[in-house]
N, C-alpha and C. Protein backbone atom coordinates (compact mmCIF):
# COMPACT_ATOMS: atom_id res chain seq x y z
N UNK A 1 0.84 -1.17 0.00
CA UNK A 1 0.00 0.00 0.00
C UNK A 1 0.89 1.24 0.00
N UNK A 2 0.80 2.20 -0.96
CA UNK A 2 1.39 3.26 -0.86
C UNK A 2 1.15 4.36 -0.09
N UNK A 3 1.65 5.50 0.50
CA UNK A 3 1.60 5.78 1.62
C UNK A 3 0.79 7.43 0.70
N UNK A 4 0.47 8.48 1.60
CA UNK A 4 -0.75 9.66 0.97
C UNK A 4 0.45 10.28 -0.33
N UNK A 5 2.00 10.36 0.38
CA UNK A 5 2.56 10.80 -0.44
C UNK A 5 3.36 10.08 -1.32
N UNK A 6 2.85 9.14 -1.75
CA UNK A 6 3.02 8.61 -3.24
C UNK A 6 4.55 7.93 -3.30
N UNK A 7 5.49 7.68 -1.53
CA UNK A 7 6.46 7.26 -1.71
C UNK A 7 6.59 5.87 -1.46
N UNK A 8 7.22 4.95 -1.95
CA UNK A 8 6.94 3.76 -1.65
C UNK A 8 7.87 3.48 -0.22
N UNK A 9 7.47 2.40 0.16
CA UNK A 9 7.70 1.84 1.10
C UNK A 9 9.09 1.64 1.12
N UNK A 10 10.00 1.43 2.44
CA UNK A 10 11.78 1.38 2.65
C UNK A 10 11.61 0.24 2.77
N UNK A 11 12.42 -0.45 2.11
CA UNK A 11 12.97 -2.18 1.79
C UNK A 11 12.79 -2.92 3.49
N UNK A 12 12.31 -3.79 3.69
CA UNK A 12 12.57 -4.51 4.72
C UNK A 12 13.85 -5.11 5.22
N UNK A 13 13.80 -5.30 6.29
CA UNK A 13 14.85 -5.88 6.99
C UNK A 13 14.95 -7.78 6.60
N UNK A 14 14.30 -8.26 5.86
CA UNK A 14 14.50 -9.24 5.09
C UNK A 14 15.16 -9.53 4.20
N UNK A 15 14.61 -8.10 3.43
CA UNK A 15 15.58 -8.29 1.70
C UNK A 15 17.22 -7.51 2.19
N UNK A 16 17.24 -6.60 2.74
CA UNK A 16 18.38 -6.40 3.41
C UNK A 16 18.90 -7.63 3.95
N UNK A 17 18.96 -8.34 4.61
CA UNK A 17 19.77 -9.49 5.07
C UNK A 17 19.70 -10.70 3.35
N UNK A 18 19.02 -10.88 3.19
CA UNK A 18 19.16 -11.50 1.74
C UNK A 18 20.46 -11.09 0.78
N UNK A 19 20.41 -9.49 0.66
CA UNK A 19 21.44 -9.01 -0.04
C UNK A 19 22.68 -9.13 0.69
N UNK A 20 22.98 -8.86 2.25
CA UNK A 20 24.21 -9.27 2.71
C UNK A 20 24.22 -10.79 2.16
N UNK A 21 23.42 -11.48 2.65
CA UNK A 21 23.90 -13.21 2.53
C UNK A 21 24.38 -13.16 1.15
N UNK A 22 23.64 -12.58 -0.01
CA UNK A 22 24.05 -13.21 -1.14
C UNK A 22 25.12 -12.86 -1.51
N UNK A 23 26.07 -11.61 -0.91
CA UNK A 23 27.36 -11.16 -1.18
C UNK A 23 28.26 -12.01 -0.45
N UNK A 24 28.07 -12.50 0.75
CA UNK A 24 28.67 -12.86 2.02
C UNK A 24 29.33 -14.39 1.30
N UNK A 25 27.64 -15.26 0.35
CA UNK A 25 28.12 -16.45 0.21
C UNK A 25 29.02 -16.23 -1.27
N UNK A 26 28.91 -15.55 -2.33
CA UNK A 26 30.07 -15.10 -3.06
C UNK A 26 31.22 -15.16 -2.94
N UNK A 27 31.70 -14.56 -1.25
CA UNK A 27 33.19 -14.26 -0.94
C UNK A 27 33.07 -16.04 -0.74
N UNK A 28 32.37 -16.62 -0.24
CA UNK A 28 32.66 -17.61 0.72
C UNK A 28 32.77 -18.49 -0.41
N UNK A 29 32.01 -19.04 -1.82
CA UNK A 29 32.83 -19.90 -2.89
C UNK A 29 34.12 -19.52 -3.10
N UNK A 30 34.04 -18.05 -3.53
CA UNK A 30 35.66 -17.94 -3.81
C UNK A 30 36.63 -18.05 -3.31
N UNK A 31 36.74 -17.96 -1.82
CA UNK A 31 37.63 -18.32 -1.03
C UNK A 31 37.88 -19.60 -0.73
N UNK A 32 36.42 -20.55 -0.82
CA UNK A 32 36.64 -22.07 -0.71
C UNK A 32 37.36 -22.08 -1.89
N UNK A 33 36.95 -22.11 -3.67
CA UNK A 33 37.99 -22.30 -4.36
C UNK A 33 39.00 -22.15 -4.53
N UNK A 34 39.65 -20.95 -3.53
CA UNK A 34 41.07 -20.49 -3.35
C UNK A 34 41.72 -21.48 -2.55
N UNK A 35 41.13 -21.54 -1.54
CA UNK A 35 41.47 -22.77 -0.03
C UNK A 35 41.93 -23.90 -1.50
N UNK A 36 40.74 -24.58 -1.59
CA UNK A 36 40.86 -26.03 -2.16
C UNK A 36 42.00 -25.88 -3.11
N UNK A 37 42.47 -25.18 -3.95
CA UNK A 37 43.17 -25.11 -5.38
C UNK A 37 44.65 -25.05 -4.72
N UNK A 38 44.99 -24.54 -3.83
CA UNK A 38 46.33 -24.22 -2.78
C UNK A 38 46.48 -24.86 -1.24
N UNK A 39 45.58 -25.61 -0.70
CA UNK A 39 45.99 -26.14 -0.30
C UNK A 39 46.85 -27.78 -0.19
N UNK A 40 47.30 -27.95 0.55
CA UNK A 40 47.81 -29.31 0.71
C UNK A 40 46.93 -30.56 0.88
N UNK A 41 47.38 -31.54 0.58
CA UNK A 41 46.13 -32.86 1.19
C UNK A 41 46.50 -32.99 2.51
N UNK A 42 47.53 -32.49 3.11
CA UNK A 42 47.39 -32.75 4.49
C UNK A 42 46.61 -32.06 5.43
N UNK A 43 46.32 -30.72 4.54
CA UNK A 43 45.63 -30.09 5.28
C UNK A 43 43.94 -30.30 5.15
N UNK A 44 43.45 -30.84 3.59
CA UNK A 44 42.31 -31.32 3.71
C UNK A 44 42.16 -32.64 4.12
N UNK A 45 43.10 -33.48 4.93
CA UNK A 45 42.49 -34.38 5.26
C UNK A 45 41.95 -35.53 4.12
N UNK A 46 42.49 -35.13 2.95
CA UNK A 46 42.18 -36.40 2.03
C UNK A 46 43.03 -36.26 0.79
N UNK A 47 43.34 -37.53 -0.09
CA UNK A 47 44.00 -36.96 -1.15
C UNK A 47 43.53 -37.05 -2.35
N UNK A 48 43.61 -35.90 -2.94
CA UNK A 48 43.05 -35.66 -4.16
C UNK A 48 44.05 -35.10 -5.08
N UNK A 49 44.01 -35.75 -6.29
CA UNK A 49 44.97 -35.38 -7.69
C UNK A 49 44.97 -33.65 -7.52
N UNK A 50 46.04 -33.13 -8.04
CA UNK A 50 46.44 -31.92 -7.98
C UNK A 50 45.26 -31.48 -8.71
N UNK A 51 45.43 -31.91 -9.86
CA UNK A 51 44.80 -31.62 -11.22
C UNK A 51 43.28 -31.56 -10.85
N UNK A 52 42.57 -32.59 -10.24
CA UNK A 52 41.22 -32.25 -9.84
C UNK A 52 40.87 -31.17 -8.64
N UNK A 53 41.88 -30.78 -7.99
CA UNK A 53 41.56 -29.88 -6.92
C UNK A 53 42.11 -28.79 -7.66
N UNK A 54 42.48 -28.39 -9.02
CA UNK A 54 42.33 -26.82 -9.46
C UNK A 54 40.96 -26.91 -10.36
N UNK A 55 40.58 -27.72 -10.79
CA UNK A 55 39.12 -27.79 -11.77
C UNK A 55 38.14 -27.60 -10.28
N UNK A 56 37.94 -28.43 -9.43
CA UNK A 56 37.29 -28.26 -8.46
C UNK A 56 36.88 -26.38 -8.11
N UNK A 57 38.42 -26.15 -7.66
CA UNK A 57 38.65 -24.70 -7.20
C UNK A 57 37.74 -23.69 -7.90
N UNK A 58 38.69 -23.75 -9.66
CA UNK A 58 38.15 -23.27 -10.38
C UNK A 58 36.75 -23.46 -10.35
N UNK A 59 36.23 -24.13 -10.53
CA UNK A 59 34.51 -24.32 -10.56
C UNK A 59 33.97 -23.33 -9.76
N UNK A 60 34.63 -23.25 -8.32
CA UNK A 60 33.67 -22.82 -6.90
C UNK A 60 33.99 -21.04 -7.28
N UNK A 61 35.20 -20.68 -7.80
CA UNK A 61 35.20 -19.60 -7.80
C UNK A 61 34.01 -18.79 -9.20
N UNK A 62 34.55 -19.43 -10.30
CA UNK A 62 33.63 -19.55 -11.00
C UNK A 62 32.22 -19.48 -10.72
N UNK A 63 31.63 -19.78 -9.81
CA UNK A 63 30.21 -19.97 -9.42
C UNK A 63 30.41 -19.29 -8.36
N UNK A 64 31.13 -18.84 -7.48
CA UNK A 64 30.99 -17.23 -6.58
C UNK A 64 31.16 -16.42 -7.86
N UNK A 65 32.20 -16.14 -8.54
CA UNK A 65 31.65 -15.00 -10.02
C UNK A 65 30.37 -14.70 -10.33
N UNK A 66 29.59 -15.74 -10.94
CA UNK A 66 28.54 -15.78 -11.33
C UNK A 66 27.49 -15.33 -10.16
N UNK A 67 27.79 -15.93 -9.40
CA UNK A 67 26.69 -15.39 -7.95
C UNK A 67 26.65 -14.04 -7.61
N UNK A 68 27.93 -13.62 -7.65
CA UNK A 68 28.42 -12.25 -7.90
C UNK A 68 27.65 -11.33 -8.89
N UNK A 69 27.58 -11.55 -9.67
CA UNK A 69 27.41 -10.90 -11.04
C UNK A 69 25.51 -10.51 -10.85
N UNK A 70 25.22 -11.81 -10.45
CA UNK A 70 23.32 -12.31 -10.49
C UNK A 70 22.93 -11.41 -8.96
N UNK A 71 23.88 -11.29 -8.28
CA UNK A 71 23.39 -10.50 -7.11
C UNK A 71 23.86 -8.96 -6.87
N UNK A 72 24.31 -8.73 -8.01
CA UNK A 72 24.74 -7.36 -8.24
C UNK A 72 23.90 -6.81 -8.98
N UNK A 73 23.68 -7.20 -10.13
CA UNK A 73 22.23 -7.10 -11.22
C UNK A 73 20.97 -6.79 -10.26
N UNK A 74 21.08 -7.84 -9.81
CA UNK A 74 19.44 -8.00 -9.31
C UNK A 74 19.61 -6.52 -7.54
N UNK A 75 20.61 -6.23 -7.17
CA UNK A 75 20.31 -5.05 -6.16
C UNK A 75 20.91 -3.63 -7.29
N UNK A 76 21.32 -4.14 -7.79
CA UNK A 76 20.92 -2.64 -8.61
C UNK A 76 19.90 -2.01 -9.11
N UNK A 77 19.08 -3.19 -9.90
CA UNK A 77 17.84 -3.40 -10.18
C UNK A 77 17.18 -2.71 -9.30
N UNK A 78 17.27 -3.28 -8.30
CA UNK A 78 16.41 -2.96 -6.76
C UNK A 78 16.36 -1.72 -6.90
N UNK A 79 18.10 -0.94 -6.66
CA UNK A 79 17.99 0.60 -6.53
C UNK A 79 17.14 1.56 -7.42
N UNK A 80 17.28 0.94 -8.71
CA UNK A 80 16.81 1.66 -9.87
C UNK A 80 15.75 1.72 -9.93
N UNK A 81 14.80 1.06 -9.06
CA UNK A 81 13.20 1.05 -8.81
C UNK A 81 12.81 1.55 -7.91
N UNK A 82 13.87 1.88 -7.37
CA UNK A 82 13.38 2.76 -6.03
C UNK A 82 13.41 4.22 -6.35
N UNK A 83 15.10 4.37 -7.51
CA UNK A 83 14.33 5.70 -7.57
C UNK A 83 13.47 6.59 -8.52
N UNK A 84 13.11 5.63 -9.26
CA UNK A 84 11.47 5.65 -10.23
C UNK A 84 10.28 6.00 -9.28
């Protein structure tokens, strides 16, 4: 419902925490793909071919990029409707 003076409503404290999380989990692939691609097997506790733990890496960062990208779009979006 719009308010007498025709301004819309201030974003909730929902979609605000949504937009932290979706930045928050971004850093958090890319850094797992960083972890996994450089670390040691001793330190993960298992062993895995070199070669599959940089495709792995690569992947996760890759997909924080993309998460990145889809959650940047979409709160810009946001802004740009707000100030319409």
């Amino acid at each position: 419902m719009l308010r007498p003076n025709k301004e819309k409503p201030s974003e909730s404290s929902f979609h605000k925490f949504v937009k932290v999380f979706s930045m928050l989990m971004t850093l958090v692939y890319v850094a797992l793909g960083i972890f996994i691609m450089f670390a040691e097997n001793e330190t993960l506790n298992i062993s895995i071919p070199k070669t599959y733990k940089l495709v792995l890496g690569g992947i996760l960062i890759l997909y924080g990029a993309v998460r990145f990208v889809r959650a940047y779009k979409t709160n810009s979006n946001q802004k740009n409707d707000e100030h319409e």
